[in-house]
Structure formats: structure tokens, C-alpha cells
C-alpha atoms as a PDB file:
ATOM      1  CA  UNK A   1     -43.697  50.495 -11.970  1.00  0.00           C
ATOM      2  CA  UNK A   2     -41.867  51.659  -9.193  1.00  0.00           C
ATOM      3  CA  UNK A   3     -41.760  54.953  -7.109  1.00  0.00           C
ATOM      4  CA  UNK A   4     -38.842  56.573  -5.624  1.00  0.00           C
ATOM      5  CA  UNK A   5     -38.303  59.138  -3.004  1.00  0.00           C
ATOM      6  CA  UNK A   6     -36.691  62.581  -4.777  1.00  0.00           C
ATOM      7  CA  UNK A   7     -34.875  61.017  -8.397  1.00  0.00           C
ATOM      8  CA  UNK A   8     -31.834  62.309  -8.024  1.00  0.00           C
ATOM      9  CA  UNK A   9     -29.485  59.274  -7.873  1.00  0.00           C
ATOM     10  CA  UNK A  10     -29.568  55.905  -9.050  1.00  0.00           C
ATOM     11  CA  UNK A  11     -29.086  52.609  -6.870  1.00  0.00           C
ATOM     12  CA  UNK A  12     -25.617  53.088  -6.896  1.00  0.00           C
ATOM     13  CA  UNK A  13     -25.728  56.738  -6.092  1.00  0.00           C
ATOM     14  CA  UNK A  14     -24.813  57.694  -9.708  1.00  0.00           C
ATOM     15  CA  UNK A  15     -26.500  59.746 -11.954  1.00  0.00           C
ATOM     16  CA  UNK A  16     -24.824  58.426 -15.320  1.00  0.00           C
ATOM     17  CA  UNK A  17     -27.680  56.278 -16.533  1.00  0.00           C
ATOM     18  CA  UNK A  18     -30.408  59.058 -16.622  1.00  0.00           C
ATOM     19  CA  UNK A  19     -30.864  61.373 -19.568  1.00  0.00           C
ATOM     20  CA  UNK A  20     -33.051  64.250 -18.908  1.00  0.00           C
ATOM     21  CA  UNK A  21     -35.405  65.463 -21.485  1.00  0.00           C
ATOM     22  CA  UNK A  22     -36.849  69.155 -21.658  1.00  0.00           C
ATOM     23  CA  UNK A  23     -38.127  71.376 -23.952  1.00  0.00           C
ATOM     24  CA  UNK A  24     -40.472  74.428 -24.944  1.00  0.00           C
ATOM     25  CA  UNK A  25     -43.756  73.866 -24.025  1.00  0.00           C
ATOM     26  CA  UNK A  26     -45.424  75.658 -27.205  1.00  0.00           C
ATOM     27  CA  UNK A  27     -44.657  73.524 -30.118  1.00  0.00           C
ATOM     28  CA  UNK A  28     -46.495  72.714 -32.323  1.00  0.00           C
ATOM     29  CA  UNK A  29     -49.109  69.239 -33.242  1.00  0.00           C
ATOM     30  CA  UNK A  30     -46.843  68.564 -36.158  1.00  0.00           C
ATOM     31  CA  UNK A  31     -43.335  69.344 -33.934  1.00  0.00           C
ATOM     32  CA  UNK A  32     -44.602  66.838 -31.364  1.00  0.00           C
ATOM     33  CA  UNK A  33     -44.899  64.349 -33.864  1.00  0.00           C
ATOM     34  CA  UNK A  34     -41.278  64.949 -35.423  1.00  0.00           C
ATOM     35  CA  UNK A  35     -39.813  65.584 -31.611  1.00  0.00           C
ATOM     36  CA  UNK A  36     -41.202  62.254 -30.229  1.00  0.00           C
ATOM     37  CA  UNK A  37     -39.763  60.404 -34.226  1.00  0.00           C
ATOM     38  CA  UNK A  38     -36.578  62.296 -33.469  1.00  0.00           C
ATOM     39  CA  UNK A  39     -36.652  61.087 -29.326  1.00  0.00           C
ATOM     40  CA  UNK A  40     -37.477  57.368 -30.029  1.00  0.00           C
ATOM     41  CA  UNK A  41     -34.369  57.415 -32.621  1.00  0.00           C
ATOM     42  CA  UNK A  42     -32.066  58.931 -30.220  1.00  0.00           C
ATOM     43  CA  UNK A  43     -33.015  56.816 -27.589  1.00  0.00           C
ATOM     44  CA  UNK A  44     -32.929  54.014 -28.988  1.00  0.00           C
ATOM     45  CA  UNK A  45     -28.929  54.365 -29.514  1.00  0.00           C
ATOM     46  CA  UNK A  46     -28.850  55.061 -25.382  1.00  0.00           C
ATOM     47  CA  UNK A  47     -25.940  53.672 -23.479  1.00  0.00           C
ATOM     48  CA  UNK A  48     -27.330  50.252 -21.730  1.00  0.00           C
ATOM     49  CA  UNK A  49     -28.752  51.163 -18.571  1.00  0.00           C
ATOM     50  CA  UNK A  50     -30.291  54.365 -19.310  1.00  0.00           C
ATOM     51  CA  UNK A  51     -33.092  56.034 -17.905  1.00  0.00           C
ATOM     52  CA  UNK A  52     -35.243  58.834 -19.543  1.00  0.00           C
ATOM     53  CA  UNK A  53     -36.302  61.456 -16.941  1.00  0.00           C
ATOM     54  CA  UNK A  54     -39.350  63.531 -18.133  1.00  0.00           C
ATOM     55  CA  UNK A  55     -41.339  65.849 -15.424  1.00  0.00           C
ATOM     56  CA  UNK A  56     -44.788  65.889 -16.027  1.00  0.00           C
ATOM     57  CA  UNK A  57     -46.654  67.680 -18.550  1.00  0.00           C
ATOM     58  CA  UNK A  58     -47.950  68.174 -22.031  1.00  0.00           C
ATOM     59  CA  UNK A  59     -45.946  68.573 -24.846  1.00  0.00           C
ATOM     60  CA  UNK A  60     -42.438  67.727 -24.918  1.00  0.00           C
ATOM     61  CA  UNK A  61     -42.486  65.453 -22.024  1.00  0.00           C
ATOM     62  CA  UNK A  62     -45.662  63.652 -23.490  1.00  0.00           C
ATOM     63  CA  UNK A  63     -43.475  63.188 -26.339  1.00  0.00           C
ATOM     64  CA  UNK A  64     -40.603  62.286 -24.922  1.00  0.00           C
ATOM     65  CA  UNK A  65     -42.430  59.681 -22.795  1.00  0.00           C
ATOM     66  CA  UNK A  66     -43.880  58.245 -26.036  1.00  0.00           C
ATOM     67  CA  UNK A  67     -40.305  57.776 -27.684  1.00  0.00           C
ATOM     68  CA  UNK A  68     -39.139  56.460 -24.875  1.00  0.00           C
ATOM     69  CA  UNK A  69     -41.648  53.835 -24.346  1.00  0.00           C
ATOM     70  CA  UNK A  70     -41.595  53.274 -28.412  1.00  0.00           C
ATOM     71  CA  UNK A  71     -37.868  53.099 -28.214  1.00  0.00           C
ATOM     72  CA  UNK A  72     -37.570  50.329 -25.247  1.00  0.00           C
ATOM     73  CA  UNK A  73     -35.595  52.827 -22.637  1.00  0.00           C
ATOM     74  CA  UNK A  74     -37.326  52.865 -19.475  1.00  0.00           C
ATOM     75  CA  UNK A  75     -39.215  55.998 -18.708  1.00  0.00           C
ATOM     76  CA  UNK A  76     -39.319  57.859 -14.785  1.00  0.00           C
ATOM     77  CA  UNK A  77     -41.843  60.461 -14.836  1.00  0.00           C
ATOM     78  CA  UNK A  78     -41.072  62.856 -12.116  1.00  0.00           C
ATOM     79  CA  UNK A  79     -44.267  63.802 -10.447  1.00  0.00           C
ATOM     80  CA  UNK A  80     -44.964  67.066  -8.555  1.00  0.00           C
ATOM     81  CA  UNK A  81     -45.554  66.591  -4.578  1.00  0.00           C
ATOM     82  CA  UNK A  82     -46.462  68.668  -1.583  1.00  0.00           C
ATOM     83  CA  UNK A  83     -45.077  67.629   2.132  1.00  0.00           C
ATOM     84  CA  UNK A  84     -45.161  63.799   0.533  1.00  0.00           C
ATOM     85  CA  UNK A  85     -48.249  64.059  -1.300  1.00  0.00           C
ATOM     86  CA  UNK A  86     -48.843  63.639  -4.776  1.00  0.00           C
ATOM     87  CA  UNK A  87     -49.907  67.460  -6.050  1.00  0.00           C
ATOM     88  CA  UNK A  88     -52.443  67.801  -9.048  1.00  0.00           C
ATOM     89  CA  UNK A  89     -50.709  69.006 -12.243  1.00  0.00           C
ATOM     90  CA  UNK A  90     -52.331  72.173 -13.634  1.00  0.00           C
ATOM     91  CA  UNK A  91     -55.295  71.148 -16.106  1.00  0.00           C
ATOM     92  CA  UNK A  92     -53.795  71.578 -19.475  1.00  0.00           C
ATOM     93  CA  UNK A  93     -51.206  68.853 -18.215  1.00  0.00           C
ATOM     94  CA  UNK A  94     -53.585  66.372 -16.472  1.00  0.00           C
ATOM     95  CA  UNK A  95     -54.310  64.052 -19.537  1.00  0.00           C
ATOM     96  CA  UNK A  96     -50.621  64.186 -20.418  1.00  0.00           C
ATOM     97  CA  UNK A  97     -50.119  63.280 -16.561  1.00  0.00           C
ATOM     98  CA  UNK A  98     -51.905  60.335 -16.593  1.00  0.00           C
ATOM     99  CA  UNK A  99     -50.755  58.985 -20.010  1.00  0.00           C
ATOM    100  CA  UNK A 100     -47.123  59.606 -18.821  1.00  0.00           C
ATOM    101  CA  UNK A 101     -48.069  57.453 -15.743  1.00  0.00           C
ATOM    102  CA  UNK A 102     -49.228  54.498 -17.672  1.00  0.00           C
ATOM    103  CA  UNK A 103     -46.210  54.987 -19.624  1.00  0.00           C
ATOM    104  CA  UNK A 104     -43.529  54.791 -16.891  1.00  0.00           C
ATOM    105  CA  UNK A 105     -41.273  52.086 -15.743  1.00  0.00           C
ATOM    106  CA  UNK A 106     -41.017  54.378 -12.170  1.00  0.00           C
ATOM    107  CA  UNK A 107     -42.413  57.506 -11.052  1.00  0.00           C
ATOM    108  CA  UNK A 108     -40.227  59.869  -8.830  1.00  0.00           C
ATOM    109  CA  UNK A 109     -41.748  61.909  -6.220  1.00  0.00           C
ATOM    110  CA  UNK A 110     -40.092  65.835  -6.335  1.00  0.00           C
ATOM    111  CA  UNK A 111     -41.226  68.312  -4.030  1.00  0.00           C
ATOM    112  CA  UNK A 112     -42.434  72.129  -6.564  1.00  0.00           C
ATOM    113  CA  UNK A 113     -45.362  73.566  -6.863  1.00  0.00           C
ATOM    114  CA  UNK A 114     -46.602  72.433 -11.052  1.00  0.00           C
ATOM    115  CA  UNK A 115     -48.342  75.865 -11.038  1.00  0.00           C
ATOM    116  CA  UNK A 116     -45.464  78.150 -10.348  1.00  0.00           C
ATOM    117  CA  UNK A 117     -42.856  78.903 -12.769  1.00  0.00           C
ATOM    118  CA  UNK A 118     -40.000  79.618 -10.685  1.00  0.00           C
ATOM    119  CA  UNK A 119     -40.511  76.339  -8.867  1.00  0.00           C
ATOM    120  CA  UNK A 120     -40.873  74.097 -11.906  1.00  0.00           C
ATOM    121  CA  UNK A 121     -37.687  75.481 -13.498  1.00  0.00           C
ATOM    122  CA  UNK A 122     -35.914  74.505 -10.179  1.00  0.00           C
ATOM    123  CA  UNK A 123     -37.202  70.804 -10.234  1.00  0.00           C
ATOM    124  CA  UNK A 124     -35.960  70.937 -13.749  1.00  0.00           C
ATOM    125  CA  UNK A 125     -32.769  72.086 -12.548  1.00  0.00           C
ATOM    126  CA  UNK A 126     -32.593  69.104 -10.065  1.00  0.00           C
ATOM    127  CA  UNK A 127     -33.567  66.723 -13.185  1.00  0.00           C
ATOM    128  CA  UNK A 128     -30.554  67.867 -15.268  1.00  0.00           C
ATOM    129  CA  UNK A 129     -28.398  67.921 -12.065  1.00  0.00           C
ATOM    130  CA  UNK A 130     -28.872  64.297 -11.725  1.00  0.00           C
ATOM    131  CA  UNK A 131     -28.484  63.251 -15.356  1.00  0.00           C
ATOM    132  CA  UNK A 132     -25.680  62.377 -17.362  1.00  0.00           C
ATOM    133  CA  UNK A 133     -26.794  63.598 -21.199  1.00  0.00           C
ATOM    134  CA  UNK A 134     -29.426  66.471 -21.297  1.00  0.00           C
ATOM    135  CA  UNK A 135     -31.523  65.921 -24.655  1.00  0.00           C
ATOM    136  CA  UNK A 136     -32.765  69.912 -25.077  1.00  0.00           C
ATOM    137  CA  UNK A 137     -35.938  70.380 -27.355  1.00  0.00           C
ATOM    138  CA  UNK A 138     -34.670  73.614 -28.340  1.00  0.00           C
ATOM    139  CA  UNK A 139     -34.842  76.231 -31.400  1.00  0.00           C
ATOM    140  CA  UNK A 140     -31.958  77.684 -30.075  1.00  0.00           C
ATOM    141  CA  UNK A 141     -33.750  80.984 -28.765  1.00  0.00           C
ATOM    142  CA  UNK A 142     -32.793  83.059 -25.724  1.00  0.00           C
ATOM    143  CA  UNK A 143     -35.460  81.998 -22.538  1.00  0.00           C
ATOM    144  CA  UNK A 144     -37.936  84.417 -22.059  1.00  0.00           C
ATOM    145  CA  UNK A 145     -41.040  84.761 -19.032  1.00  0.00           C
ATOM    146  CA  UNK A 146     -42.790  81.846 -20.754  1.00  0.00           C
ATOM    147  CA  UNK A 147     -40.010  79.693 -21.414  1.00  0.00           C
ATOM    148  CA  UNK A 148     -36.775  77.985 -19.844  1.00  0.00           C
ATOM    149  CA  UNK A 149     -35.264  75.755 -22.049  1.00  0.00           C
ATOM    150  CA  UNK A 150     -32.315  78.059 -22.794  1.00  0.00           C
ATOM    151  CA  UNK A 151     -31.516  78.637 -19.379  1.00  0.00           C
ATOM    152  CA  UNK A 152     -31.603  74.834 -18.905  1.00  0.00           C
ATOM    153  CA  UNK A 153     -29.140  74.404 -21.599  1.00  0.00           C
ATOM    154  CA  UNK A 154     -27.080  76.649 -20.096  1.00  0.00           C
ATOM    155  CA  UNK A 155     -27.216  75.222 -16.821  1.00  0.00           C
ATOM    156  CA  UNK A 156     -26.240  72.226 -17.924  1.00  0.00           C
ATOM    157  CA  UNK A 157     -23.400  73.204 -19.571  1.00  0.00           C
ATOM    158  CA  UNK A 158     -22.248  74.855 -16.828  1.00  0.00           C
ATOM    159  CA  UNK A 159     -22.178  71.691 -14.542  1.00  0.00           C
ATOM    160  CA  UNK A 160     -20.544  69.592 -17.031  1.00  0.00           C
ATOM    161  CA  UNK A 161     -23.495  67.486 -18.528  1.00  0.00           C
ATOM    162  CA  UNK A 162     -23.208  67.241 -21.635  1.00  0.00           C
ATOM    163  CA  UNK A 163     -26.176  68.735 -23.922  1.00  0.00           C
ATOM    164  CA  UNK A 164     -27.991  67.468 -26.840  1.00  0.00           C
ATOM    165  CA  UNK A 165     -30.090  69.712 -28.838  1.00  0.00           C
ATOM    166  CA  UNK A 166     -33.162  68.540 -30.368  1.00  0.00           C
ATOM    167  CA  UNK A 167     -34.712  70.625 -33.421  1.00  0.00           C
ATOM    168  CA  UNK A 168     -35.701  68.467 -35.966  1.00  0.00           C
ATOM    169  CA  UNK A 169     -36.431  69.920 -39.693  1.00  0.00           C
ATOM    170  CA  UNK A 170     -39.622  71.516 -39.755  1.00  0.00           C
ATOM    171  CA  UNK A 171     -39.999  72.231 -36.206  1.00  0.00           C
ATOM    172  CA  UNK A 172     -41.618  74.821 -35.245  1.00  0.00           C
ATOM    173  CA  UNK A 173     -43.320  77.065 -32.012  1.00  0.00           C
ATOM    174  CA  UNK A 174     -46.736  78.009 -31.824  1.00  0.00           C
ATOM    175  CA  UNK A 175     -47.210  81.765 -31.814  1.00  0.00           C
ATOM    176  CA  UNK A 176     -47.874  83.236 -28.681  1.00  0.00           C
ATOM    177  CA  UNK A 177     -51.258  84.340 -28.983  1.00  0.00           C
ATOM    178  CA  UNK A 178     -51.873  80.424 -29.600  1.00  0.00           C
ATOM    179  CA  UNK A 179     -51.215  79.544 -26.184  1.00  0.00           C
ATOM    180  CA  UNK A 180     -53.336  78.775 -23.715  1.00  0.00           C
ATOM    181  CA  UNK A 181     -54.268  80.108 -20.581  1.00  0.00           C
ATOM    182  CA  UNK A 182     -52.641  78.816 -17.348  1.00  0.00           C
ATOM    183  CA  UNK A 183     -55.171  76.122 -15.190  1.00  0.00           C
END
């Protein structure tokens, strides 16, 4: 495993290889398991050098990591920092943190706060920025003050990478009185 500075560019400077993976964070135990099945089979038609790009967390990334590492396409986890220092995921993402770890090829250090909306849908921003597919777990609904994905659709859309949405049959969100609290 390696670890880079900020992820946004490859070797070469180019951002081609990478294919960014988000998605709501509410799905459900039975989603996750036909998300990460639908992942793994997408990624394992990837263009030869690609890189899946997953920030840290529960959920989708968790499941994206999986596929990825089930698939054979090599897996940077982007992990939260402060001034350089590695910053401690909220708790409902700390055992997905550390299986994502042991899953990645490379680990990419991004400066946000993991506990403040605003500031991960930024370092999302910066994930799609430097990718060249965007694979959306997505039902298609508008983004809301729990979730982002739409807006991260849309954003990448409007910069030219191209989007792939990700909604396999039977998919489906937990209701919101399911969720858990924040910490």
C-alpha cells in the first residue's frame, strides 16, 4: 500500500485512470449486497489502468471497496486529515475505515473535516474532479440535507466526467427514521 499527498492526479498528472465511486449513505443490508455484486461487475470491465477512488465510510464506499478488491481494480481510499494528520472518521464509519484500509492498494491523504457535511461534500467534489468515469449509487432522487449524491451527479456532469448510475433491481433506501445518529 502506498500513501499519497492530496489524490488528485495520477503519476503522469492525469486523472483518466481513476473512477470515483459515491453514493447515498442510507441503503439498505440487502442494497449493499446487490451495490457491491453490481460494483465488482462493472469494475471488472474497467479500462486497464484504473483506479477506484472511495472516501471513507460505511456503506457505499465499504461496498465499493469490496467490489473493487473482489473485482482485481486497485482500490485508493481517500482518508480524512487535519494540518497533515490523519483525522478519526466519525464512529458509525470507523469499522468501515479500517476494513477499507486493509483493502487498499494506496490511501490518499485529503484535508475535510469527516464530521461536517459541507466539508465532506467538497472532498467529494475534489474526488470526482480528479476522475475520469463517476460510478453514482443513485435512485435518481433530488439531494436533500442528508444526502449529496444528486448534487454530485450533477457536478459531474457539469465538468465533463462522464456519469454512471448505479441502481440495481431491488435497491432500495432505508427510511429515515432508520438512520442513525451522527458520532
Amino acid at each position: 500500500m502506498t500513501t499519497t499527498g492530496d489524490g488528485t492526479t495520477g503519476d503522469d498528472g492525469t486523472t483518466g485512470g481513476n473512477i470515483a465511486v459515491v453514493g447515498h449513505a442510507d441503503l439498505t443490508p440487502d442494497t449493499l449486497l446487490l451495490v457491491e455484486s453490481a460494483l465488482r461487475a462493472r469494475l471488472a470491465r474497467r479500462p486497464a489502468p484504473a483506479v477506484a477512488m472511495v472516501r471513507t465510510g460505511a456503506g457505499t464506499p465499504l461496498a465499493s471497496g469490496r467490489a473493487a478488491r473482489a473485482s482485481g481494480c486497485p482500490l485508493a481510499v481517500v482518508l480524512p486529515t487535519r494540518i497533515g494528520v490523519p483525522a478519526l472518521p466519525p464512529r458509525r464509519d470507523r469499522m468501515a475505515a479500517g476494513e477499507l484500509l486493509t483493502l487498499a492498494d494506496e490511501v490518499r491523504l485529503l484535508t475535510y473535516d469527516p464530521v461536517d457535511r459541507d466539508s465532506c461534500i467538497g472532498a467529494d467534489e475534489r474526488l470526482v474532479a480528479s476522475s475520469g468515469l463517476l460510478l453514482a449509487v443513485w435512485d435518481g432522487s433530488p439531494s436533500n440535507g442528508r444526502d449529496a449524491t444528486a448534487h454530485l451527479v450533477t457536478y459531474a456532469r457539469a465538468r465533463g466526467v462522464p456519469v454512471e448510475i448505479v441502481w440495481p433491481a431491488g435497491a432500495a433506501r432505508e427510511a429515515p427514521s432508520a438512520l442513525r445518529a451522527e458520532g
